[in-house]
C-alpha atoms as a PDB file:
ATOM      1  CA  UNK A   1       0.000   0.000   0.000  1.00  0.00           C
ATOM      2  CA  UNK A   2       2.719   2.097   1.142  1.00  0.00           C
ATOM      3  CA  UNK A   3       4.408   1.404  -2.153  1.00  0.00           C
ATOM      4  CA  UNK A   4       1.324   2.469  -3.943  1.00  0.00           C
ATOM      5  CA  UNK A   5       0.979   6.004  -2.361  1.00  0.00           C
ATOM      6  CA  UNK A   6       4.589   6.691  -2.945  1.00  0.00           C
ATOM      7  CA  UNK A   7       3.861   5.970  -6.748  1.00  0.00           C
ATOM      8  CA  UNK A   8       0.850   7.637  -7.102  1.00  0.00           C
ATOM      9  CA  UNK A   9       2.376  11.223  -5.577  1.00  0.00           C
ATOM     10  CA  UNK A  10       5.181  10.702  -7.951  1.00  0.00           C
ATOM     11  CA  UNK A  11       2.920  11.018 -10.887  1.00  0.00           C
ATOM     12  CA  UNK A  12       0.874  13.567  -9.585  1.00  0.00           C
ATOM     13  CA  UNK A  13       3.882  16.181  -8.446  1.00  0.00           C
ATOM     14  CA  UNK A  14       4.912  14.740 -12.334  1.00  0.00           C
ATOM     15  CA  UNK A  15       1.313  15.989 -13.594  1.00  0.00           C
ATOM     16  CA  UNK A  16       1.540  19.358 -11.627  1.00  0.00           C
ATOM     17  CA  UNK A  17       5.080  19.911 -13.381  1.00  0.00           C
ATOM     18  CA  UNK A  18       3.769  19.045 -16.682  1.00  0.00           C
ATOM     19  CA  UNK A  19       0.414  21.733 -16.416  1.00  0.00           C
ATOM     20  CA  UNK A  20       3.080  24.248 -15.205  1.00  0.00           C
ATOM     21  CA  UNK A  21       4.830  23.838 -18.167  1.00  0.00           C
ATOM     22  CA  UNK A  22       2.171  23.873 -20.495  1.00  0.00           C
ATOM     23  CA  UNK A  23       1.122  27.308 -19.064  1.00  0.00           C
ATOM     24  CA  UNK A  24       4.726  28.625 -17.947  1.00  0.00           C
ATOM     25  CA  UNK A  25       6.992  27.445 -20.708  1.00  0.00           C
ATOM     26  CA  UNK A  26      10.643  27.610 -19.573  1.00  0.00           C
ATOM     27  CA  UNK A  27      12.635  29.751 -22.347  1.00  0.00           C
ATOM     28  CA  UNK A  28      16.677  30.723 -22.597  1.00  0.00           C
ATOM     29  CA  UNK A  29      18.176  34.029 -23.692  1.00  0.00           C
ATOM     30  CA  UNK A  30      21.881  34.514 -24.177  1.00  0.00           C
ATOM     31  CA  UNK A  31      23.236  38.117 -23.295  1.00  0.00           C
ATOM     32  CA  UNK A  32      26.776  38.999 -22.682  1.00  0.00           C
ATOM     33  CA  UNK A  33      27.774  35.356 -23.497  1.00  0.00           C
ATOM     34  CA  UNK A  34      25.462  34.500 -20.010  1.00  0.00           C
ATOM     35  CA  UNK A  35      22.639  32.502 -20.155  1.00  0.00           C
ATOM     36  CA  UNK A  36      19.504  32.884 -18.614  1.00  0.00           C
ATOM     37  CA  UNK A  37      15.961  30.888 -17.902  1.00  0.00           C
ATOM     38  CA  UNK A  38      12.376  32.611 -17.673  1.00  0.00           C
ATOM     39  CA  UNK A  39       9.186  31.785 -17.652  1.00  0.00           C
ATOM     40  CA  UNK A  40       6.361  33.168 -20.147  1.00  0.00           C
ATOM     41  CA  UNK A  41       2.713  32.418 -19.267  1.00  0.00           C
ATOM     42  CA  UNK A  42       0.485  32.234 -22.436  1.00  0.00           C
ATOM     43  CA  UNK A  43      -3.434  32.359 -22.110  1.00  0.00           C
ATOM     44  CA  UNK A  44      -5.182  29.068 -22.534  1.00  0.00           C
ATOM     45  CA  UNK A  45      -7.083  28.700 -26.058  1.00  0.00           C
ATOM     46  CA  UNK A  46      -4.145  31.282 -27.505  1.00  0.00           C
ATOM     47  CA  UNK A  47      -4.486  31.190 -31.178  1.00  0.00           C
ATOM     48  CA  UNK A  48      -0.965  32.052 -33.098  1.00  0.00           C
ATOM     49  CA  UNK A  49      -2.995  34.615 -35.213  1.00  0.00           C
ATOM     50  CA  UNK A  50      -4.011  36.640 -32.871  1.00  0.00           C
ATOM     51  CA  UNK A  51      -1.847  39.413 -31.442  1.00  0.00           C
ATOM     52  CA  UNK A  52      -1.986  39.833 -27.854  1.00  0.00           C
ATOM     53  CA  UNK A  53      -0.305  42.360 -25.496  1.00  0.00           C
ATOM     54  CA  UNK A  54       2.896  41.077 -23.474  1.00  0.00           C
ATOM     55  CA  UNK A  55       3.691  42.178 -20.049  1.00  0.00           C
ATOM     56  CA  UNK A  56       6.975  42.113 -18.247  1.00  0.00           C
ATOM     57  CA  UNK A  57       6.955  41.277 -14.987  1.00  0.00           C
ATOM     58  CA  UNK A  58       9.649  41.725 -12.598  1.00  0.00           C
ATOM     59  CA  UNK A  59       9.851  40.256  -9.301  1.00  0.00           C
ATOM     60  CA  UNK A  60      11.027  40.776  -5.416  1.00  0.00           C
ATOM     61  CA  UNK A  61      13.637  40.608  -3.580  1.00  0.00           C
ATOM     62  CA  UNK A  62      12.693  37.196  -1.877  1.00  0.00           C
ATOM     63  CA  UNK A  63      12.384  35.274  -5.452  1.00  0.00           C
ATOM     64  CA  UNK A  64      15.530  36.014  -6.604  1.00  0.00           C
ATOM     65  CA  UNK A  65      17.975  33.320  -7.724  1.00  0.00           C
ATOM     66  CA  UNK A  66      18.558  30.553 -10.801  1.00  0.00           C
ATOM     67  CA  UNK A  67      15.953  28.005 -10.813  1.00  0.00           C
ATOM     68  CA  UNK A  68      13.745  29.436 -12.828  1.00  0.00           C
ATOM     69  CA  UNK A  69      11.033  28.941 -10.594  1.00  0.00           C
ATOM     70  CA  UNK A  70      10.458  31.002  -7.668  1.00  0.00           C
ATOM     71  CA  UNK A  71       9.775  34.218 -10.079  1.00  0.00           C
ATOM     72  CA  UNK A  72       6.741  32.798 -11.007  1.00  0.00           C
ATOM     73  CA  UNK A  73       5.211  30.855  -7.325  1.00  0.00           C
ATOM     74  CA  UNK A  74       3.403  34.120  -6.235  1.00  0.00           C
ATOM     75  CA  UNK A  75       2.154  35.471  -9.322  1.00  0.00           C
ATOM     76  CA  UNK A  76       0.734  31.550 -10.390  1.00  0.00           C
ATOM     77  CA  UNK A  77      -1.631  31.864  -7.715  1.00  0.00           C
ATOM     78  CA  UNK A  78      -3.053  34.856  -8.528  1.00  0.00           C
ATOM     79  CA  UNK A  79      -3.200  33.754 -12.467  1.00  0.00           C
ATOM     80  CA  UNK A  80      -5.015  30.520 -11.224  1.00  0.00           C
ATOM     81  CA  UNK A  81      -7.507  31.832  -9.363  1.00  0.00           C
ATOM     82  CA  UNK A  82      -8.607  34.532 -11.661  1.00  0.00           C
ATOM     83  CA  UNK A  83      -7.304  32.769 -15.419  1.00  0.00           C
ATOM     84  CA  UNK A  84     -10.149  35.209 -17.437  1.00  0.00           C
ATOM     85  CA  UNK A  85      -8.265  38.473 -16.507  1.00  0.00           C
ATOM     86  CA  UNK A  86      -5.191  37.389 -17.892  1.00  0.00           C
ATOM     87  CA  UNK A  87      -5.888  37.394 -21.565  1.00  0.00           C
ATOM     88  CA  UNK A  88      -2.528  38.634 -22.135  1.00  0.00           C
ATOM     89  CA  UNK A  89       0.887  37.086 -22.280  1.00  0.00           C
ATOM     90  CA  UNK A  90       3.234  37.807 -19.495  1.00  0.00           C
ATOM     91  CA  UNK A  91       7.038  36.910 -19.512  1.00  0.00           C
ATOM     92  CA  UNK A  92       8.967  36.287 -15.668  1.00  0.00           C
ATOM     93  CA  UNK A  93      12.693  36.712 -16.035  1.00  0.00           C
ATOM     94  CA  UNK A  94      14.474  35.955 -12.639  1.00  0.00           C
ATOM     95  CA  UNK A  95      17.102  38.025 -11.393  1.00  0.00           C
ATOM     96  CA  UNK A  96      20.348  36.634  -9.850  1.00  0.00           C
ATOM     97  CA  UNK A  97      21.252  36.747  -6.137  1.00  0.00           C
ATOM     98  CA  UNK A  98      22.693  39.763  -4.682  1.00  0.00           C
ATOM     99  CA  UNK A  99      21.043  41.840  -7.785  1.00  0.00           C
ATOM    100  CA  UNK A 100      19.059  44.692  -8.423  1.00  0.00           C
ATOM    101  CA  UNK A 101      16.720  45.169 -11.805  1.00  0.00           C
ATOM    102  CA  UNK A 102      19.851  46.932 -13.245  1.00  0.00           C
ATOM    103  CA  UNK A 103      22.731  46.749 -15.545  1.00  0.00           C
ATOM    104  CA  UNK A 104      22.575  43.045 -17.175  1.00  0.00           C
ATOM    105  CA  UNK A 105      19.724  41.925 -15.011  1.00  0.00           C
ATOM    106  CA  UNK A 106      17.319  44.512 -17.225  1.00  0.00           C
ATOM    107  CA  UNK A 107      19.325  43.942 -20.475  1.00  0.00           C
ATOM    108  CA  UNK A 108      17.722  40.143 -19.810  1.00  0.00           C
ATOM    109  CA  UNK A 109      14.585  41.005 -19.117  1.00  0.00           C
ATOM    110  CA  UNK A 110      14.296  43.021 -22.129  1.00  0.00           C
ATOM    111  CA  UNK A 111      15.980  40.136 -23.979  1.00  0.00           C
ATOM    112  CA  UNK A 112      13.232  37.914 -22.996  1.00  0.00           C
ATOM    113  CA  UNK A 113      10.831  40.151 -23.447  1.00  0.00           C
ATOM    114  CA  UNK A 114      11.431  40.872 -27.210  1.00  0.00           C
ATOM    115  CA  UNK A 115      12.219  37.229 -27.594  1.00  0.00           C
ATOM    116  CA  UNK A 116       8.880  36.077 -26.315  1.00  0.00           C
ATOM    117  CA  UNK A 117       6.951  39.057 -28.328  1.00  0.00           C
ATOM    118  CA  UNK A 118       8.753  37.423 -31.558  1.00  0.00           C
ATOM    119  CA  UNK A 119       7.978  33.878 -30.653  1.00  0.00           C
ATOM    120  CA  UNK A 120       3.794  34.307 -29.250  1.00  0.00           C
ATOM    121  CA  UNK A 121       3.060  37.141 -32.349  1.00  0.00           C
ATOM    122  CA  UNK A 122       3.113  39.841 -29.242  1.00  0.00           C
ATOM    123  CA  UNK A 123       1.572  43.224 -30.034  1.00  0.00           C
ATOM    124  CA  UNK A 124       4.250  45.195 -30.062  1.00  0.00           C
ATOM    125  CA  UNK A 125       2.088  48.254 -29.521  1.00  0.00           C
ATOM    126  CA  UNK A 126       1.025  46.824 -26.701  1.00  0.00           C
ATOM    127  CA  UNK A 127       3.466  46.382 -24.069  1.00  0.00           C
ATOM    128  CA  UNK A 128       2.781  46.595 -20.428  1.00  0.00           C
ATOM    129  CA  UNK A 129       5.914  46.688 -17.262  1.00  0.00           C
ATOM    130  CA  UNK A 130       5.450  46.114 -13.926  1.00  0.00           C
ATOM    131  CA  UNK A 131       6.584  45.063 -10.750  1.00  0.00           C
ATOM    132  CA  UNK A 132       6.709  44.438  -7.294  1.00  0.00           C
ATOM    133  CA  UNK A 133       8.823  45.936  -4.544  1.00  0.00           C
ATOM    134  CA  UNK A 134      12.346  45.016  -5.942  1.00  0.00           C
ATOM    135  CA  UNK A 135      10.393  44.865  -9.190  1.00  0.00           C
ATOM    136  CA  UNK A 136       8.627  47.750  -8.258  1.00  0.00           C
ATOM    137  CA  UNK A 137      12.196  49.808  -8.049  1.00  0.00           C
ATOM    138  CA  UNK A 138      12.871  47.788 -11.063  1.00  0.00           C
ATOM    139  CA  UNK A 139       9.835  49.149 -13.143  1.00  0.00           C
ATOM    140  CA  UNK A 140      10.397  52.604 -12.325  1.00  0.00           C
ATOM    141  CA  UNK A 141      13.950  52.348 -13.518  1.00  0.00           C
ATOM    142  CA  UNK A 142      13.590  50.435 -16.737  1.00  0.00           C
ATOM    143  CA  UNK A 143      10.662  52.874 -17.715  1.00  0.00           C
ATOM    144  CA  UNK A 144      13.776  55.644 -17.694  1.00  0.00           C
ATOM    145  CA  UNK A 145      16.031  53.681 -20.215  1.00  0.00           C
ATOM    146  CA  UNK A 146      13.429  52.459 -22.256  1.00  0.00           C
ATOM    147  CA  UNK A 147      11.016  55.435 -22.177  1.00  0.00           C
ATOM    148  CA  UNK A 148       9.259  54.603 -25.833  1.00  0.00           C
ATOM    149  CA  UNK A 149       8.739  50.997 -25.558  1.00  0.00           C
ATOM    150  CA  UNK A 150       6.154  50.227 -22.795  1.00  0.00           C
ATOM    151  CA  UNK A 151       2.417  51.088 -23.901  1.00  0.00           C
ATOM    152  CA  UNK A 152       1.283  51.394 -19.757  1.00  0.00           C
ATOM    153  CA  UNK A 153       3.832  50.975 -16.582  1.00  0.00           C
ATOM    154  CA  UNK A 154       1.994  49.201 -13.305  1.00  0.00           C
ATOM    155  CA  UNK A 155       5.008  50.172 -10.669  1.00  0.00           C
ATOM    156  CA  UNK A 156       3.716  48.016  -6.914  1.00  0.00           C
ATOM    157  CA  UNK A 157       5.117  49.088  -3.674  1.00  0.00           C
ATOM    158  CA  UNK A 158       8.425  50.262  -5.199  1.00  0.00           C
ATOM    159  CA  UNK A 159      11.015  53.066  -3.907  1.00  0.00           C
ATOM    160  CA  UNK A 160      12.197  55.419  -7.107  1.00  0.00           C
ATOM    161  CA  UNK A 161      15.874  56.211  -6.412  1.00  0.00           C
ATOM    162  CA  UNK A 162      18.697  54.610  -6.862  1.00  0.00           C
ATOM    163  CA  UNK A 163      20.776  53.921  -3.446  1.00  0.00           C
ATOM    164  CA  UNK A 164      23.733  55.711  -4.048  1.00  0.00           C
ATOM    165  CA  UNK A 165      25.448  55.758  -0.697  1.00  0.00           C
ATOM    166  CA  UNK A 166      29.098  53.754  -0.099  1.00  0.00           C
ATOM    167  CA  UNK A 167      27.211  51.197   2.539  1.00  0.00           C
ATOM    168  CA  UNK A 168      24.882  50.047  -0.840  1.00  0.00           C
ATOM    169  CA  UNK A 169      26.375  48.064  -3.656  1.00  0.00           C
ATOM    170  CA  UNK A 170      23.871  49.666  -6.058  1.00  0.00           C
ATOM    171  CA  UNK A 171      26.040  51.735  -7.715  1.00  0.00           C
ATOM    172  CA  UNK A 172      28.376  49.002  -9.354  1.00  0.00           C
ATOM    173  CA  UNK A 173      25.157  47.463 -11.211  1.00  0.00           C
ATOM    174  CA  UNK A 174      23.688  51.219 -12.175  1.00  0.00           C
ATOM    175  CA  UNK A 175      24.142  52.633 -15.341  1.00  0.00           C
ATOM    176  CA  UNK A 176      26.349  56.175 -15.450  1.00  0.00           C
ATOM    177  CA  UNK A 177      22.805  57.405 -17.673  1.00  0.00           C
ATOM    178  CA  UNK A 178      20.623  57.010 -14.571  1.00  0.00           C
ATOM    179  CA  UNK A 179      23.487  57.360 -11.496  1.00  0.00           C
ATOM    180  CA  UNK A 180      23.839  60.853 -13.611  1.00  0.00           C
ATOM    181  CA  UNK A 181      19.957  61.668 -13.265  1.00  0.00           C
ATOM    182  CA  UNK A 182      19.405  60.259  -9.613  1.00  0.00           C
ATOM    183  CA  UNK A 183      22.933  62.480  -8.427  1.00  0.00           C
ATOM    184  CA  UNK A 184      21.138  65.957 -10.281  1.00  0.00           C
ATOM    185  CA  UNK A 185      19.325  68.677  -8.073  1.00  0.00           C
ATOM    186  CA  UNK A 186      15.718  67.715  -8.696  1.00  0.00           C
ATOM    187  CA  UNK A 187      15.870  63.750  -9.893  1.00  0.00           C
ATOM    188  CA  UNK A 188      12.205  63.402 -10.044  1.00  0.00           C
ATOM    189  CA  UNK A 189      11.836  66.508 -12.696  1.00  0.00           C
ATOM    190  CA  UNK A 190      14.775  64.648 -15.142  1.00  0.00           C
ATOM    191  CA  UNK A 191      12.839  61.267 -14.146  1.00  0.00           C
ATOM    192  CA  UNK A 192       9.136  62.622 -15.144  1.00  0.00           C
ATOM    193  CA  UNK A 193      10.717  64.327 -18.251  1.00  0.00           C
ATOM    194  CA  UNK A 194      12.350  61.275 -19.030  1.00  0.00           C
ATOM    195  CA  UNK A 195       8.942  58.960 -18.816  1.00  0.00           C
ATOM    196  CA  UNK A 196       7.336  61.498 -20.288  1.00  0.00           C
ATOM    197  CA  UNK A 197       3.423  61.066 -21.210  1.00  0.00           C
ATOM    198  CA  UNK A 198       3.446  56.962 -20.606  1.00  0.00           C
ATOM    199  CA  UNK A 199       0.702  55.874 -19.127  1.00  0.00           C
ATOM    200  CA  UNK A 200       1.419  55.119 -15.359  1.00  0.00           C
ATOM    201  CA  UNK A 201      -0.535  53.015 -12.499  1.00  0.00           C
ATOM    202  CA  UNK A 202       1.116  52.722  -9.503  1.00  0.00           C
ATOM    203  CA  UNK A 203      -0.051  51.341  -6.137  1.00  0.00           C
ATOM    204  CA  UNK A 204       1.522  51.295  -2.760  1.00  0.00           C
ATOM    205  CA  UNK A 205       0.572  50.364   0.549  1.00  0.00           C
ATOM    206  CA  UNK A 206       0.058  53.664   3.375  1.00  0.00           C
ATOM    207  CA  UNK A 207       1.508  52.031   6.150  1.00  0.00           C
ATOM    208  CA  UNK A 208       4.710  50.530   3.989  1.00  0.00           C
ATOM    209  CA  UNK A 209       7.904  49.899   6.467  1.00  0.00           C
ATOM    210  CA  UNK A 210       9.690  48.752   3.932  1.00  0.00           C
ATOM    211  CA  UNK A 211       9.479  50.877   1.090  1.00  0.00           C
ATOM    212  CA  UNK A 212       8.032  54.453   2.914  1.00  0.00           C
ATOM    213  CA  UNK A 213       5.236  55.655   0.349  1.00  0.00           C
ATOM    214  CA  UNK A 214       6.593  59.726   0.223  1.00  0.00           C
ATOM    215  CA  UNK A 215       9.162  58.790  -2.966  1.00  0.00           C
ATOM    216  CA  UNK A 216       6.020  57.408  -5.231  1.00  0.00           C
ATOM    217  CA  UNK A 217       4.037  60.151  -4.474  1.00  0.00           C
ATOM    218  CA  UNK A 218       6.788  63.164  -5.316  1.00  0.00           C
ATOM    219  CA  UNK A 219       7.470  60.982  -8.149  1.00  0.00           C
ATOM    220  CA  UNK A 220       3.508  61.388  -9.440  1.00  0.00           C
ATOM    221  CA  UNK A 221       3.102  64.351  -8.118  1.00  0.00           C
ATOM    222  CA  UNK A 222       5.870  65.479 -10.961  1.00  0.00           C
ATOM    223  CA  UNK A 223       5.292  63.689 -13.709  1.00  0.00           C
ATOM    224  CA  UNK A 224       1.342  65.306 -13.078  1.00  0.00           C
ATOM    225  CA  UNK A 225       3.028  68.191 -12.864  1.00  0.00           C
ATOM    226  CA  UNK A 226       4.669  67.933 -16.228  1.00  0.00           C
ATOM    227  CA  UNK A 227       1.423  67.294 -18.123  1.00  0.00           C
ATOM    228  CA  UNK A 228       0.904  63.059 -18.250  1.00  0.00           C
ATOM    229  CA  UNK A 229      -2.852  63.373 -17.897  1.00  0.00           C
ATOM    230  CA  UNK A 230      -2.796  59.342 -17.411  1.00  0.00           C
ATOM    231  CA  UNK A 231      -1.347  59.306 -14.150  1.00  0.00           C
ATOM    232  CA  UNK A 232      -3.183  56.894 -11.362  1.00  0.00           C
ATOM    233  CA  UNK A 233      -2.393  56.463  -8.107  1.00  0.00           C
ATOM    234  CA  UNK A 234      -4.225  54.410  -5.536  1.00  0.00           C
ATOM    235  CA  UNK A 235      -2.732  54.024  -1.986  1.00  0.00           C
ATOM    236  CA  UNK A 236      -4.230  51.536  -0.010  1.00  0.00           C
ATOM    237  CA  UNK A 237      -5.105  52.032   3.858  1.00  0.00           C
ATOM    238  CA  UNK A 238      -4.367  50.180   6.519  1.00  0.00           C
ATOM    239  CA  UNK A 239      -1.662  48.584   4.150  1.00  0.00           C
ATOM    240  CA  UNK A 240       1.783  47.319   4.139  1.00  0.00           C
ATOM    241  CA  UNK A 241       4.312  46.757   2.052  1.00  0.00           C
ATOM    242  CA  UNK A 242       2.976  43.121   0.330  1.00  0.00           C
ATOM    243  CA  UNK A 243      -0.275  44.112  -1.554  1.00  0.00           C
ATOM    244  CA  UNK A 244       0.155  42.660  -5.276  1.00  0.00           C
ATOM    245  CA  UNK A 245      -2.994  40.327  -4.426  1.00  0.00           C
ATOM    246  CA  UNK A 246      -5.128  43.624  -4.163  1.00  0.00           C
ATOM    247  CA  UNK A 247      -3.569  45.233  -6.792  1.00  0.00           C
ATOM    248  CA  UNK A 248      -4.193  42.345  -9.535  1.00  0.00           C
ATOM    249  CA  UNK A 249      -7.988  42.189  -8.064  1.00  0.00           C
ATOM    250  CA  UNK A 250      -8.402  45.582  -9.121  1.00  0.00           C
ATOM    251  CA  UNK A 251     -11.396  45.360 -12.175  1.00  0.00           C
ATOM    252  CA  UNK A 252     -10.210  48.463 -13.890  1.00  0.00           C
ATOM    253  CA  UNK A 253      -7.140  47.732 -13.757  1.00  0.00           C
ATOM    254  CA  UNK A 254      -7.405  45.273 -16.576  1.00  0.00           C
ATOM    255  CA  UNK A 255      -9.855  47.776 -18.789  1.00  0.00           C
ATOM    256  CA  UNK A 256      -7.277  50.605 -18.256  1.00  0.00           C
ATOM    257  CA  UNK A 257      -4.371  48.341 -19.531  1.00  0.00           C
ATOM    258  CA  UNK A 258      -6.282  47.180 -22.157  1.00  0.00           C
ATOM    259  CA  UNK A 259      -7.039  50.324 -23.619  1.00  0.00           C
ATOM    260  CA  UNK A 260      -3.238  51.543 -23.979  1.00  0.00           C
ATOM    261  CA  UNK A 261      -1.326  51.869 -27.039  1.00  0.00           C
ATOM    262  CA  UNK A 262       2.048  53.063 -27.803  1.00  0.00           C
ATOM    263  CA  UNK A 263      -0.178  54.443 -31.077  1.00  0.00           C
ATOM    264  CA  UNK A 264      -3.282  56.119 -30.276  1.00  0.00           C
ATOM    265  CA  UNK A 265      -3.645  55.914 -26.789  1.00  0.00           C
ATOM    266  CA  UNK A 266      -6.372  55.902 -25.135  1.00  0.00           C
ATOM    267  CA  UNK A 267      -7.105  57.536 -21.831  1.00  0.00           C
ATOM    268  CA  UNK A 268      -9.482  55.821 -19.386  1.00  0.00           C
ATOM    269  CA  UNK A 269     -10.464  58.787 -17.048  1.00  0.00           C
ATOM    270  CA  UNK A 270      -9.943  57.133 -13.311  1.00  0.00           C
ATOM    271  CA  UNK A 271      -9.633  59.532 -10.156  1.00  0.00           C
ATOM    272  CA  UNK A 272      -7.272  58.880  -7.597  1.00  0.00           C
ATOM    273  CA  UNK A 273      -8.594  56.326  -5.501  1.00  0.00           C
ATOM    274  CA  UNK A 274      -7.772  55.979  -2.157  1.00  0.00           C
ATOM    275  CA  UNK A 275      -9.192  52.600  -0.952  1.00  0.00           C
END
């Protein structure tokens, strides 16, 4: 009997593997001569014909690592128990140990990212970034180097500048472009200017010990300021730091991304909600 169990949860962690993988295919991109492993889910019933819109996700601190796996744990979940949102691809690239979203750890995400658009007949025109905490940071900061290629930017509980100080190894993995706009007089002016009219969404958590909320909201504040009408913002009370279950419940969330373009953008007219 024993013997019988044993085999029978053998095939089923086999089965659970094999779903995963039909839904999370593992990929390879080579950059700088490294390679590297991430995940892309794709929508069930995809048809190659159609052209869907690709987001890049970029994880936390905590999933960070090589085995092509933990990027994606958190974010299955939330996939699984609502599958009808997600009627968009989204690639996972995994960032190494002792990283930030920086340097060659973006150039691979980007990598995957126009690998997987080119492979699943992505929408080019419709590209959404996001990401949480780490990824959050990591949003924010690939938005700056790559301020015409993402069609709407969903930034979750993540700081905006750079850690610059001796004590941080930050500055080794920075590029000189954005240690030169986070060391200026007034980074969040050269940051909006930089983003420009892109379509933004962030969320963050009031009562946030980990990342304090005051950065995100100069950083809106100023790109408002500078004229990008499609600027959201919804801090959550009575909320911490972890809130990328709320913020991938959100209903118009999903109607506001869907009605970005890099051509023809639309605005969906959404107050600042404070929830």
């Amino acid at each position: 009997m024993k013997s019988l169990i044993l085999s029978f949860l053998i095939l089923l962690s086999g089965c659970s593997k094999n779903v995963t993988e039909m839904t999370f295919l593992s990929r390879q991109i080579l950059v700088n001569s490294n390679t590297y492993n991430f995940r892309v889910y794709i929508p069930p019933n995809h048809q190659k014909s159609e052209k869907l819109p690709v987001m890049l996700f970029l994880h936390g601190s905590d999933e960070r690592g090589d085995d092509n796996e933990s990027q994606i744990t958190g974010f299955k979940k939330i996939i699984e128990r609502n599958p009808e949102k997600f009627s968009f691809i989204v690639v996972f690239p995994q960032c190494q140990k002792g990283k930030i979203w920086a340097g060659e750890m973006t150039e691979q995400a980007i990598e995957a990212l126009d690998q997987t658009v080119k492979e699943f007949n992505g929408d080019e025109n419709r590209l959404y970034l996001s990401g949480f905490s780490l990824g959050g940071y990591g949003a924010w900061q690939t938005a700056l180097l790559y301020p015409d290629k993402f069609s709407a930017i969903v930034p979750i509980s993540g700081r905006i500048l750079p850690r610059l100080e001796k004590s941080s190894n930050e500055k080794s993995q920075i590029s000189s472009e954005i240690i030169s706009l986070a060391e200026s007089k007034n980074p969040y002016q050269l940051f909006a200017e930089r983003i420009g009219k892109t379509p933004i969404w962030a969320f963050h958590g009031k009562e946030d010990k980990i990342v304090p909320i005051n950065q995100v909201r100069k950083m809106i504040e100023t790109l408002r300021s500078n004229g990008n009408k499609n600027v959201n913002f919804t801090e959550y009370e009575n909320s911490g730091h972890v809130i990328i279950e709320k913020v991938f419940e959100e209903e118009n969330l999903f109607e506001w991304l869907a009605s970005q373009r890099l051509n023809g953008i639309k605005i969906v007219e959404l107050s600042e909600k404070i929830i």
